[in-house]
PDB file of N, CA and C in Angstrom:
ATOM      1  N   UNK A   1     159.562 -65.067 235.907  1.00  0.00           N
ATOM      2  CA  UNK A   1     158.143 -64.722 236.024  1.00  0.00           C
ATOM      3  C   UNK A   1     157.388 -65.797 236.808  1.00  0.00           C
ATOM      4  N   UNK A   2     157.463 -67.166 236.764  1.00  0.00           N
ATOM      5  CA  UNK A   2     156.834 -68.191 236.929  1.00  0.00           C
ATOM      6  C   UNK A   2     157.401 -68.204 238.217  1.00  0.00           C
ATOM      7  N   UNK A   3     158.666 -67.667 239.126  1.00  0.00           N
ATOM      8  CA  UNK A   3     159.138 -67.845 240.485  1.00  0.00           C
ATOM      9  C   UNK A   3     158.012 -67.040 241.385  1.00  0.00           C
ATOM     10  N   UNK A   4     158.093 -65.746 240.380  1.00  0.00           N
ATOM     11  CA  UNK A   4     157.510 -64.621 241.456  1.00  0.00           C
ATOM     12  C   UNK A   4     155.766 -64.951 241.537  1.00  0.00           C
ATOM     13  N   UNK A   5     155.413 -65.959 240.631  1.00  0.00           N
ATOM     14  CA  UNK A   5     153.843 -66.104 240.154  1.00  0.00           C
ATOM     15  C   UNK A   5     153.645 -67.039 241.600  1.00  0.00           C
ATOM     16  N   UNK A   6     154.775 -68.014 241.578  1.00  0.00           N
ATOM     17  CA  UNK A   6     154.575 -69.081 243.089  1.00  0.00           C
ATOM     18  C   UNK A   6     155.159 -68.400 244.350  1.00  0.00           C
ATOM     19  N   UNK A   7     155.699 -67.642 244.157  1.00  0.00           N
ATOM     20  CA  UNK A   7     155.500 -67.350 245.262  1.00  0.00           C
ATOM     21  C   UNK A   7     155.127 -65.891 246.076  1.00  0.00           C
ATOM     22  N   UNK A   8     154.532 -65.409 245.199  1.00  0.00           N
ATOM     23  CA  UNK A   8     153.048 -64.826 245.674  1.00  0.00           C
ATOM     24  C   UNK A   8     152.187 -65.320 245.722  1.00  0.00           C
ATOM     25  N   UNK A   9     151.770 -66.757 245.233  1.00  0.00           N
ATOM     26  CA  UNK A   9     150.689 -68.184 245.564  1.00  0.00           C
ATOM     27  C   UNK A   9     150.723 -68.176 246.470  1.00  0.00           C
ATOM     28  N   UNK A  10     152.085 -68.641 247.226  1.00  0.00           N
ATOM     29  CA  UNK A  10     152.696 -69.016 249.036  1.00  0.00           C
ATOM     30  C   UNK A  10     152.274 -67.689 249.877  1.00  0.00           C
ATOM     31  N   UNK A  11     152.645 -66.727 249.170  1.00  0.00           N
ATOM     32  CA  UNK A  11     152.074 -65.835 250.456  1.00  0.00           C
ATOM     33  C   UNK A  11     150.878 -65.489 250.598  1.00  0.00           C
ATOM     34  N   UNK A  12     150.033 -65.462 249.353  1.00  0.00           N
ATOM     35  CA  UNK A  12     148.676 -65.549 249.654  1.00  0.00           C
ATOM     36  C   UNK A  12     147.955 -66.364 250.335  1.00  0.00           C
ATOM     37  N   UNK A  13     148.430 -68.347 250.062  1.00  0.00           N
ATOM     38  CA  UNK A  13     147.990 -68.627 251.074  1.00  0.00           C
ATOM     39  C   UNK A  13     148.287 -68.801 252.586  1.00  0.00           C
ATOM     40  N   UNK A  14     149.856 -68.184 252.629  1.00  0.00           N
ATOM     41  CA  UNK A  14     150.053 -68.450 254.216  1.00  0.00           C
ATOM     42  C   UNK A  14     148.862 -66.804 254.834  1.00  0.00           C
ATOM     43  N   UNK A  15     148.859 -65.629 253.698  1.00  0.00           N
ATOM     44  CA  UNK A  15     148.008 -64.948 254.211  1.00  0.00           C
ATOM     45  C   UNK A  15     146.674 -65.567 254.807  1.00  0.00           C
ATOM     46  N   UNK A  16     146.179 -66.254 253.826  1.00  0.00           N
ATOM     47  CA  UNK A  16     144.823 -66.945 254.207  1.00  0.00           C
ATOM     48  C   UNK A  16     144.989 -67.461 255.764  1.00  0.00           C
ATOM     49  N   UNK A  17     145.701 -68.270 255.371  1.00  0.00           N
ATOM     50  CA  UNK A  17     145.812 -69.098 256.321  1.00  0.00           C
ATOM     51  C   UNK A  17     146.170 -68.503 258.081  1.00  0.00           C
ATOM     52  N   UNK A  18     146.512 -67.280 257.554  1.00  0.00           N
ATOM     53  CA  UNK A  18     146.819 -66.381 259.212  1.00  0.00           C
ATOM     54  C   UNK A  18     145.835 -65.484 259.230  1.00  0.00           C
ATOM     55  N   UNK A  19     144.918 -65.495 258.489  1.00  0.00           N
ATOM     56  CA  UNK A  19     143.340 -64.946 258.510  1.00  0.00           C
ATOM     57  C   UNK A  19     142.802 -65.744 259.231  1.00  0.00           C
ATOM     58  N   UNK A  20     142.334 -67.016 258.924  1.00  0.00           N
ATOM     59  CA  UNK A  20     142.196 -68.014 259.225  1.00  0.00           C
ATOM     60  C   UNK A  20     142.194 -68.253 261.067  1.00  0.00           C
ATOM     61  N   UNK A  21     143.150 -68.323 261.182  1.00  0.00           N
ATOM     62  CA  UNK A  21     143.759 -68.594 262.043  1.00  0.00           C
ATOM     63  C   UNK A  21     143.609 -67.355 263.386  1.00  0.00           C
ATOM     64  N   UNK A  22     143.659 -66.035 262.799  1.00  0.00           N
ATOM     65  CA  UNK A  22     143.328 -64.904 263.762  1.00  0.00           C
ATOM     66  C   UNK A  22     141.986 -64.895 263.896  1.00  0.00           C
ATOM     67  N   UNK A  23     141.199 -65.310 263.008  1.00  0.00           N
ATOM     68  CA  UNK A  23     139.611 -64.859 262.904  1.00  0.00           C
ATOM     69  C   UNK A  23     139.641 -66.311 264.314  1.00  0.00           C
ATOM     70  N   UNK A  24     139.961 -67.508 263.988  1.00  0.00           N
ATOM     71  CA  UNK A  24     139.464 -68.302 265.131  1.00  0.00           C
ATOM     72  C   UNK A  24     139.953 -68.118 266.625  1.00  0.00           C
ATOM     73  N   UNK A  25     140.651 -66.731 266.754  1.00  0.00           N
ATOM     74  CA  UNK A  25     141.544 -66.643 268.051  1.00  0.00           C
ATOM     75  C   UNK A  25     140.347 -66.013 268.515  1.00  0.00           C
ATOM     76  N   UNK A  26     139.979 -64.882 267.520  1.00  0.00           N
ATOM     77  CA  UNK A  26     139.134 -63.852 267.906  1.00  0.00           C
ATOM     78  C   UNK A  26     137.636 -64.526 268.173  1.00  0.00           C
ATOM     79  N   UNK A  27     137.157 -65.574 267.413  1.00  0.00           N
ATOM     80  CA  UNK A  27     136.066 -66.104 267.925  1.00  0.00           C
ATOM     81  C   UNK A  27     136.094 -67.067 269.264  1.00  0.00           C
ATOM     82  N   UNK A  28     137.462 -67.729 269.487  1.00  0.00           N
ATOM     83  CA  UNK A  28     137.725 -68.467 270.624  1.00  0.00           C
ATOM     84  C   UNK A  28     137.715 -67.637 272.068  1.00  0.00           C
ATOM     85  N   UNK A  29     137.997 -66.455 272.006  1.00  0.00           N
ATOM     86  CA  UNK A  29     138.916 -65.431 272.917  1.00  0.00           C
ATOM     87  C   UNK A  29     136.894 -64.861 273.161  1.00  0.00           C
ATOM     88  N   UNK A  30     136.254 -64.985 272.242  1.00  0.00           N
ATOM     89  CA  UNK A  30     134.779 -63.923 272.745  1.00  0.00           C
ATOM     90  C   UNK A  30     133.969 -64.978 273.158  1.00  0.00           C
ATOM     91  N   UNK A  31     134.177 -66.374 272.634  1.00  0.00           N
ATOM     92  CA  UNK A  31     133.271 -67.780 273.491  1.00  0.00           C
ATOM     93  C   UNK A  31     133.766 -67.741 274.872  1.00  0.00           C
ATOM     94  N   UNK A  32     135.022 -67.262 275.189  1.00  0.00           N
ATOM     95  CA  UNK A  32     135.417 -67.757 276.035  1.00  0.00           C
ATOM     96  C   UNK A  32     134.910 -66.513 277.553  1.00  0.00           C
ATOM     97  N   UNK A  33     134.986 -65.009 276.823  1.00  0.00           N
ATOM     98  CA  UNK A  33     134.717 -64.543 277.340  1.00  0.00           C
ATOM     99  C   UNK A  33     133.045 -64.682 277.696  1.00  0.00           C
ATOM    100  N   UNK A  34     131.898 -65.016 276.673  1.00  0.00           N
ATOM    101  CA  UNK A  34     130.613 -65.060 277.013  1.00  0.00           C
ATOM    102  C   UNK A  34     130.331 -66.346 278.041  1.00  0.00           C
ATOM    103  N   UNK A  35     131.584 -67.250 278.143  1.00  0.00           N
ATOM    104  CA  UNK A  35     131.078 -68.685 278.972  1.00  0.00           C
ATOM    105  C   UNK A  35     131.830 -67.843 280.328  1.00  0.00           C
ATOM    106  N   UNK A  36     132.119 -66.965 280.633  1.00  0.00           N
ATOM    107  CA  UNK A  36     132.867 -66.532 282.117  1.00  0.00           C
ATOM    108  C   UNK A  36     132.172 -65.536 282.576  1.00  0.00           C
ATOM    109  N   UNK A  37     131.052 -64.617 281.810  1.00  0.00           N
ATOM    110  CA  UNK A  37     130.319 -64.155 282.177  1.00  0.00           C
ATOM    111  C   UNK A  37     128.959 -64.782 282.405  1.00  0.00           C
ATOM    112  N   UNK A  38     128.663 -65.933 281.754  1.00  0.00           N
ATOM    113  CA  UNK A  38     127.785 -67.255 282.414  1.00  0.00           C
ATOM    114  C   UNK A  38     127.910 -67.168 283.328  1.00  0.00           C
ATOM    115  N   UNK A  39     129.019 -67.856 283.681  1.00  0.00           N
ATOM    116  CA  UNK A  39     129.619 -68.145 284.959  1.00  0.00           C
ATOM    117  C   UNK A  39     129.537 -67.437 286.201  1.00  0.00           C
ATOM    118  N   UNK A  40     130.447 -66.384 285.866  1.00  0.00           N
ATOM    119  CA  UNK A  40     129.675 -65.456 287.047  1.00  0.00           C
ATOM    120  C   UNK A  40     128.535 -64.838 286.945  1.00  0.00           C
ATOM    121  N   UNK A  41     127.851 -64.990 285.938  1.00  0.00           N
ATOM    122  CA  UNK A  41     126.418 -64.129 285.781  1.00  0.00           C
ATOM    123  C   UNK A  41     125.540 -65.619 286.908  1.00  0.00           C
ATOM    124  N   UNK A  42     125.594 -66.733 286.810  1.00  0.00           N
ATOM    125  CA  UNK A  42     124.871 -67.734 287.564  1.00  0.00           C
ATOM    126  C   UNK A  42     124.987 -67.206 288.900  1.00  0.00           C
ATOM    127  N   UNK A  43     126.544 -67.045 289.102  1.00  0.00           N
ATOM    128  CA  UNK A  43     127.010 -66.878 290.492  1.00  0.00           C
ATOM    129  C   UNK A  43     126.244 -65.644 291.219  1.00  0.00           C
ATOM    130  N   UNK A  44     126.387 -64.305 290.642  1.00  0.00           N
ATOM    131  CA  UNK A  44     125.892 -63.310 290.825  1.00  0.00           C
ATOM    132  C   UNK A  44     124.369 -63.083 290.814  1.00  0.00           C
ATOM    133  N   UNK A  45     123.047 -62.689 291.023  1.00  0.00           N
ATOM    134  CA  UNK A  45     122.465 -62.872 290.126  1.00  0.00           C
ATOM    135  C   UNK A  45     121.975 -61.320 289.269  1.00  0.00           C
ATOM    136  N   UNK A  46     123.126 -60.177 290.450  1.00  0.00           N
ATOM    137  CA  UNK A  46     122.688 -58.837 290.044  1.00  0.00           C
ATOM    138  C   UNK A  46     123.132 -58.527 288.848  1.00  0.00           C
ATOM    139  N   UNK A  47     124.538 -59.136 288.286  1.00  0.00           N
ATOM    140  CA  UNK A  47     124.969 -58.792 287.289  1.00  0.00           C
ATOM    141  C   UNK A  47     124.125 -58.987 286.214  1.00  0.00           C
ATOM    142  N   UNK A  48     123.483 -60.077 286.491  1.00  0.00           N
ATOM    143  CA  UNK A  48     121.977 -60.828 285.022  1.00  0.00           C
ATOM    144  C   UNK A  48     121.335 -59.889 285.092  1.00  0.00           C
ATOM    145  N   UNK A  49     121.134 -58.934 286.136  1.00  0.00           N
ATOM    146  CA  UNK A  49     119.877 -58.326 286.305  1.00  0.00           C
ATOM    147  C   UNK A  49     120.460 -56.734 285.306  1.00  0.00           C
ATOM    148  N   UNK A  50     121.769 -56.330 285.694  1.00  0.00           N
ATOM    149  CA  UNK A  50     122.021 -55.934 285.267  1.00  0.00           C
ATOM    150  C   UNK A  50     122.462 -55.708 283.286  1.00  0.00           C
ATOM    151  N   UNK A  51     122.520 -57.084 283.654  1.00  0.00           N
ATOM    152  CA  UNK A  51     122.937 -57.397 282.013  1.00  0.00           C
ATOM    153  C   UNK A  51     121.525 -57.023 281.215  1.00  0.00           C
ATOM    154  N   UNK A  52     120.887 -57.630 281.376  1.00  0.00           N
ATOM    155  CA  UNK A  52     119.248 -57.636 281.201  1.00  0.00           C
ATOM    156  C   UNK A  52     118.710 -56.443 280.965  1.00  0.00           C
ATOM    157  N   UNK A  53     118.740 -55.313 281.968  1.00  0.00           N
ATOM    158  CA  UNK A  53     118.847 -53.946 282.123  1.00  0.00           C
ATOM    159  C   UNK A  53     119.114 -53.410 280.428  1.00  0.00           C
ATOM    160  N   UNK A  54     120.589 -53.546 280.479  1.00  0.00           N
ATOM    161  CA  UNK A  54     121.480 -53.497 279.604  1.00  0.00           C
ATOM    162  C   UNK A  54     121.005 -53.357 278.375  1.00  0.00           C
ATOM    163  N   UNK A  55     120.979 -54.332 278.059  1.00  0.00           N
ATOM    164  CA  UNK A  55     120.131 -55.093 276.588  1.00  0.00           C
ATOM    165  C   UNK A  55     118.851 -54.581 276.662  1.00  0.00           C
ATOM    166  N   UNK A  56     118.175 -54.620 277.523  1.00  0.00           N
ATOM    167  CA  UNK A  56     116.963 -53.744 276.951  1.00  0.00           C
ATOM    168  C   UNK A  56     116.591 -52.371 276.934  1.00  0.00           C
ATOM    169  N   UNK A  57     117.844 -51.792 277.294  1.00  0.00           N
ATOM    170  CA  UNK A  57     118.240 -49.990 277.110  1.00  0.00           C
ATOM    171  C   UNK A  57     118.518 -50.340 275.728  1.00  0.00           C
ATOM    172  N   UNK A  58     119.561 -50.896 275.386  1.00  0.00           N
ATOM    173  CA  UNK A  58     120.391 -50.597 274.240  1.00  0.00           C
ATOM    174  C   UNK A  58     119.133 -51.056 273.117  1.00  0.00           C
ATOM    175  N   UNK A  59     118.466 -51.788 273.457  1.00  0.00           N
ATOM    176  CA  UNK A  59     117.451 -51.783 272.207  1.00  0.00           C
ATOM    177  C   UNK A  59     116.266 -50.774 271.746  1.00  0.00           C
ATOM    178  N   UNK A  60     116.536 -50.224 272.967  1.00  0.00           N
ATOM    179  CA  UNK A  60     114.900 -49.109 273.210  1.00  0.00           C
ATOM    180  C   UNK A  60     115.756 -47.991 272.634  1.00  0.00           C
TER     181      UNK A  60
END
C-alpha cells in the first residue's frame, strides 16, 4: 500500500512539474511571438495600422 501511495506522489509531482514546464513553453513561445510582431510591426508601419484596425473592430 505504502509503495503504490509513493509512487503516485512521484507521478503527481513529475505531473506538476510537466505542467509546469509546458505552461512556460506556452508563455515563452507567445512572448516570443508578440516581440516579432514588434519587430516587424516597427519595421512595417501598415501592419500597426492594421493591427490597430484590428483591435478596435474586435472591441466594437
Amino acid at each position: 500500500m505504502s509503495y503504490k501511495n509513493n509512487a503516485y506522489k512521484k507521478a503527481r509531482k513529475m505531473k506538476n512539474e510537466l505542467a509546469m514546464a509546458f505552461g512556460g513553453m506556452i508563455v515563452g513561445i507567445s512572448l516570443a511571438i508578440l516581440i516579432l510582431c514588434i519587430i516587424f510591426g516597427l519595421t512595417s508601419p501598415e501592419t500597426v495600422i492594421s493591427y490597430a484596425d484590428c483591435v478596435i473592430k474586435s472591441r466594437n
